[in-house]
Protein backbone atom coordinates (compact mmCIF):
# COMPACT_ATOMS: atom_id res chain seq x y z
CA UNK A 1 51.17 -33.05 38.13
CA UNK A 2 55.01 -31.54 38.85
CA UNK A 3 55.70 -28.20 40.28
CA UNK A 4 56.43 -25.74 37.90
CA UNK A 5 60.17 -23.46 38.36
CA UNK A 6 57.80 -20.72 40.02
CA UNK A 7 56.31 -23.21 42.59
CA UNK A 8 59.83 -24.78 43.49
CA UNK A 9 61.42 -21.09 43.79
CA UNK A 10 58.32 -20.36 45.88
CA UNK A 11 59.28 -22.98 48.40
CA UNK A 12 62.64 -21.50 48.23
CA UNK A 13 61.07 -18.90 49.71
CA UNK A 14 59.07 -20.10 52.31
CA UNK A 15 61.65 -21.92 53.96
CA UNK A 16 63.56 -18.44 53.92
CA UNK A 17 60.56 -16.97 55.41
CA UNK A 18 60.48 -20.11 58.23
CA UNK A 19 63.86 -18.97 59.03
CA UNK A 20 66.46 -22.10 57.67
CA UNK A 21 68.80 -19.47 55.85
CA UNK A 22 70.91 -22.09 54.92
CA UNK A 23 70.90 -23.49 50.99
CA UNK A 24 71.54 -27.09 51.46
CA UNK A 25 69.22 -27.13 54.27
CA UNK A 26 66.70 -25.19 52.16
CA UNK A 27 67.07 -27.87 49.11
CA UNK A 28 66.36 -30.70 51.44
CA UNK A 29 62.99 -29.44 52.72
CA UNK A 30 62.00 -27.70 49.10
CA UNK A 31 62.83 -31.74 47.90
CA UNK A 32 60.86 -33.35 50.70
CA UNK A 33 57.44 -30.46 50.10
CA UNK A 34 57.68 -30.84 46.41
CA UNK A 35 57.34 -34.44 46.70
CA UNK A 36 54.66 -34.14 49.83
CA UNK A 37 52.54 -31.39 47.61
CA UNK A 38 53.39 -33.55 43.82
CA UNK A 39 51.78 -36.55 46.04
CA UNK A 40 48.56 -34.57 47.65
CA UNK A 41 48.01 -33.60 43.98
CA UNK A 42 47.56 -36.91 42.47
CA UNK A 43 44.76 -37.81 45.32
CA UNK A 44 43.01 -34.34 45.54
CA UNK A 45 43.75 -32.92 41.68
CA UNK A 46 41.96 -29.37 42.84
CA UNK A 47 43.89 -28.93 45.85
CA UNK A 48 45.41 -25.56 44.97
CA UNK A 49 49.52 -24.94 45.50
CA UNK A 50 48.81 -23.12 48.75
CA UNK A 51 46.72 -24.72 50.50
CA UNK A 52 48.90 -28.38 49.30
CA UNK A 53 52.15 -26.35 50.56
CA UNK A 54 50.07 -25.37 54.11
CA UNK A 55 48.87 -28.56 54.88
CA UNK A 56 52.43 -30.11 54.58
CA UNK A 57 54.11 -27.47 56.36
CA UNK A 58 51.48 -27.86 59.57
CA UNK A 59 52.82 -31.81 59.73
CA UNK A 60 56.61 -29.86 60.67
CA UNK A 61 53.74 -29.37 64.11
CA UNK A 62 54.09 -26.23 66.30
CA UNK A 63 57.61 -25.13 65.74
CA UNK A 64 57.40 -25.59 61.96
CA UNK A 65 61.09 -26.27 60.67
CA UNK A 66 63.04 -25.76 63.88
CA UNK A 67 63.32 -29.31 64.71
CA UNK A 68 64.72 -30.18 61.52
CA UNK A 69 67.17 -27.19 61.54
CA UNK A 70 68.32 -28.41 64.80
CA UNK A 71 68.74 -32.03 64.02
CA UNK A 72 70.56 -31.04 60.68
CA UNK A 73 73.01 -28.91 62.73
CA UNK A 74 73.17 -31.60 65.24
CA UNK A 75 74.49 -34.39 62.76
CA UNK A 76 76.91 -31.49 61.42
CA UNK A 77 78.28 -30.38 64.63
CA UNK A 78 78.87 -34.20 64.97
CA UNK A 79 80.88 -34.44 61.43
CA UNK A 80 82.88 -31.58 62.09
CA UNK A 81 83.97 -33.12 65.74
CA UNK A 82 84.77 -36.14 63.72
CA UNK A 83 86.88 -34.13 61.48
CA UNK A 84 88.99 -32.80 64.32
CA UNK A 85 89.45 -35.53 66.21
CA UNK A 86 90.42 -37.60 62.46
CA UNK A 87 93.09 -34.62 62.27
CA UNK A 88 94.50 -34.48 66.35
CA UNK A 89 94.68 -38.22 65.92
CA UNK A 90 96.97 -38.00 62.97
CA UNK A 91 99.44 -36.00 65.60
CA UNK A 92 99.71 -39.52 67.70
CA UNK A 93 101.34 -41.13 64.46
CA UNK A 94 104.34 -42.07 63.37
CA UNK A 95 106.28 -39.17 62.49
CA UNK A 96 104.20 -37.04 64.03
CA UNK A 97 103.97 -38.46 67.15
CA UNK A 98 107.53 -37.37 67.80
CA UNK A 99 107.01 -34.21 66.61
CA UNK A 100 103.93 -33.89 69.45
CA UNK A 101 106.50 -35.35 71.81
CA UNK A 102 109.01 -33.09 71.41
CA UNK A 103 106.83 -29.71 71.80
CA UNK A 104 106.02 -30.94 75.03
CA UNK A 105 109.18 -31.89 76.47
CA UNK A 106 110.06 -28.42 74.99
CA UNK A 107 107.54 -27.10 76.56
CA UNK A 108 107.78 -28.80 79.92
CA UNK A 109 111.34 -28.35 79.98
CA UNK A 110 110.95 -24.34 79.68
CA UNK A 111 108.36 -24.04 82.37
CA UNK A 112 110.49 -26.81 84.36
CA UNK A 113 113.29 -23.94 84.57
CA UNK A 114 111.28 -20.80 84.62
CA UNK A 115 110.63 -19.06 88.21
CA UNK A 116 107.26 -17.29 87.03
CA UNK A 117 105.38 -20.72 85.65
CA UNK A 118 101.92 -19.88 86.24
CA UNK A 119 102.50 -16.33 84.91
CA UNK A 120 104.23 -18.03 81.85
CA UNK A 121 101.54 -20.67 81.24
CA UNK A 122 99.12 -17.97 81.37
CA UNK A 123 100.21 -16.05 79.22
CA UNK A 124 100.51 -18.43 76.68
CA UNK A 125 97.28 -19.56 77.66
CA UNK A 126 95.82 -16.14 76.83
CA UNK A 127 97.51 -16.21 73.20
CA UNK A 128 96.07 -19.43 71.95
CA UNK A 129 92.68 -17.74 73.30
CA UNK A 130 93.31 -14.47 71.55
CA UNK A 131 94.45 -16.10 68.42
CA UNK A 132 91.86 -18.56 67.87
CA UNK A 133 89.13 -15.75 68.65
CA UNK A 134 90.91 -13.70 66.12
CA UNK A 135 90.81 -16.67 63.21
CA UNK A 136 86.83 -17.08 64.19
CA UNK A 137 86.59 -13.54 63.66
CA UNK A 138 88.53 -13.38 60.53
CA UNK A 139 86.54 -16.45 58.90
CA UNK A 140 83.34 -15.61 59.53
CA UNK A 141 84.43 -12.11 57.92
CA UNK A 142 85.69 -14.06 54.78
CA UNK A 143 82.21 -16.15 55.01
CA UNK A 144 79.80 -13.28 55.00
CA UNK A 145 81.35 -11.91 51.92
CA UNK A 146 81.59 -14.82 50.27
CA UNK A 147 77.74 -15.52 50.88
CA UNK A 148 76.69 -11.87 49.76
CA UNK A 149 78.13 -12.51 46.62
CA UNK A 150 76.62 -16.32 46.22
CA UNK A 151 73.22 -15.70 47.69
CA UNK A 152 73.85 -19.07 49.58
CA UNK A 153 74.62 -20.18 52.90
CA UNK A 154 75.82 -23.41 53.51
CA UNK A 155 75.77 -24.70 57.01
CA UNK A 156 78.80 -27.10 56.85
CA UNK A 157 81.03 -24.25 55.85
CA UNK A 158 79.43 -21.83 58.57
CA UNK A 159 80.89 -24.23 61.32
CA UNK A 160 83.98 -24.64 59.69
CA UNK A 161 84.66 -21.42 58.38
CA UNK A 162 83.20 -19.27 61.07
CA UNK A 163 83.52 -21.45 64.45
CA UNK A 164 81.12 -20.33 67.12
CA UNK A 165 82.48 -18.86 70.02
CA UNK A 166 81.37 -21.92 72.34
CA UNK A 167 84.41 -24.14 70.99
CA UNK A 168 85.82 -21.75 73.53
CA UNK A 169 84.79 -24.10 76.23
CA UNK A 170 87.54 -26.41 75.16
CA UNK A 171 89.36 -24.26 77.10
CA UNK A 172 87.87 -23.57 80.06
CA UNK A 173 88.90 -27.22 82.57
CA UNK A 174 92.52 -25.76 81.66
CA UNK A 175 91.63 -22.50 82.90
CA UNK A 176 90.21 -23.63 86.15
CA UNK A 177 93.43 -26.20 86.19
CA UNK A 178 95.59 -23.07 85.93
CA UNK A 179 93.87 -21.34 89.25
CA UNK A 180 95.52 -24.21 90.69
CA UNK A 181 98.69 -22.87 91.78
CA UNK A 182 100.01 -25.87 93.94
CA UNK A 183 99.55 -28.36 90.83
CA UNK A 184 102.47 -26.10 89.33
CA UNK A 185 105.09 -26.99 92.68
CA UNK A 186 105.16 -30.89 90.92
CA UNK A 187 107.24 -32.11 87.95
CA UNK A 188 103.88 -34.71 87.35
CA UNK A 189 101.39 -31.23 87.32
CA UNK A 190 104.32 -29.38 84.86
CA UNK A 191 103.89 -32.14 82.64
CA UNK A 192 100.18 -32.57 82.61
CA UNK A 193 99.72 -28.89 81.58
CA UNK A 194 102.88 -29.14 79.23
CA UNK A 195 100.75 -31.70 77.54
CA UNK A 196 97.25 -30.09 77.84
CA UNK A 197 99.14 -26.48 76.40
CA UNK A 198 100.56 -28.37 73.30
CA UNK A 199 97.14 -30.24 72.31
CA UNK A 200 95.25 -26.42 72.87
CA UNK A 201 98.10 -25.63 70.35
CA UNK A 202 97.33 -28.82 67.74
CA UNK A 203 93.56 -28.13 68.45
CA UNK A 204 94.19 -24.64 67.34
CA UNK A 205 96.41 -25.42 64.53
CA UNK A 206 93.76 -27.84 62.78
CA UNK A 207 90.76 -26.12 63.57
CA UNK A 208 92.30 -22.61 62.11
CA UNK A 209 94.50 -23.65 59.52
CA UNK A 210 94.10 -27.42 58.41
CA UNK A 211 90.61 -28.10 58.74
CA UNK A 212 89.92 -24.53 56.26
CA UNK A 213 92.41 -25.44 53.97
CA UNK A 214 90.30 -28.62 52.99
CA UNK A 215 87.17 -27.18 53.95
CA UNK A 216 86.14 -27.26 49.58
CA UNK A 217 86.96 -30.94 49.71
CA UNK A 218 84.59 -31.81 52.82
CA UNK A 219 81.93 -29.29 51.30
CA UNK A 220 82.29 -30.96 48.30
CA UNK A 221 81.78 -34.73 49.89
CA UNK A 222 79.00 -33.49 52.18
CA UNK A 223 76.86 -31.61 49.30
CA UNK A 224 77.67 -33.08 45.83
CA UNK A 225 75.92 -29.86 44.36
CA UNK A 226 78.03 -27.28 45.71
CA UNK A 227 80.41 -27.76 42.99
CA UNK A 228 77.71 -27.14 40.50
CA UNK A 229 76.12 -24.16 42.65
CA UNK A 230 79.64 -22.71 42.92
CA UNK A 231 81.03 -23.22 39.19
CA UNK A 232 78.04 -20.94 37.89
């Protein structure tokens, strides 16, 4: 016996009420139950819809579909660092490579002449912050409205499109480095945060601006229905 459009849309449902608001997360489970509750059915025929759908939901045990919510964003996290790193790495190629070499001889060369280094490198410091919040702000803006209008969440985009604030941390060794006012008095301290300023910068660069403009293509390889779901 299959489950009827009613019964899958029901499990739609129930994973909505279990809290996994995200659609492609939400199709895996409704896949896995309809098979659990199609093969309960073919040993106890009588077993009603319900009580099929609550036994297989009490094997998720006492945290019902957390574990799997937190596995599934897990292995995404994990992609998306993948993603970055595939993109900074492409700035430690040929021609790029002395593109990134040049910003930070710029960049080490400035400071190298300035009198007020740690106020410059500060301040710059506090503009890559204030920018990147900004973009997180500003696509997670665009995300919710494009959601409202689709009924559908997908968790991939979330973490691409609206970054939570934690990938802040990236930045916090360089501001305990910059308390360090002694490791600006050597050219070899100049350099290192000359370096460390410019990869913030190419950090910030793909995670804001690269990484979004191909974030259809990744969606697209990571779920091959979200072209269908998002061409109706």
């Amino acid at each position: 016996m299959k489950l009827t459009p009613e019964q899958i849309e029901r499990l739609y449902l129930f994973t909505r009420q279990h809290y996994v608001e995200w659609y492609d997360l939400q199709s895996e489970l409704v896949d896995h139950m309809a098979n659990a509750i199609e093969a309960q059915w073919q040993e106890h025929p009588k077993l009603s819809f319900e009580e099929a759908l609550q036994k297989e939901f009490k094997k998720f045990g006492v945290f019902g579909f957390m574990d799997v919510v937190e596995k599934r964003q897990a292995a995404l996290n994990k992609k998306y660092n993948g993603i970055i790193w595939k993109h900074f790495k492409a700035f430690f190629t040929i021609p790029k490579i002395i593109l990134t070499a040049t910003l930070v001889a710029v960049t080490f060369a400035l400071l190298n002449v300035s009198m007020y280094k740690s106020e410059v490198v500060l301040g710059a410091f506090g503009i890559i912050i204030l920018s990147f919040y900004g973009a997180i702000i500003y696509f997670t803006n665009k995300n919710k409205k494009t959601n409202s209008a689709t009924h559908k969440k997908w968790l991939l985009k979330e973490i691409i499109l609206g970054r939570s604030s934690i990938c802040g941390l990236i930045y916090l060794p360089i501001h305990i480095i910059l308390r360090t006012d002694k490791l600006m008095e050597h050219a070899l301290g100049v350099f290192g945060i000359s370096f460390l300023l410019v990869s913030m910068l190419l950090i910030e660069y793909i995670m804001v601006i690269e990484i979004p403009k191909k974030a259809e293509a990744y969606l697209h390889e990571t779920y091959p229905e979200y072209a269908l779901e998002n061409a109706n």
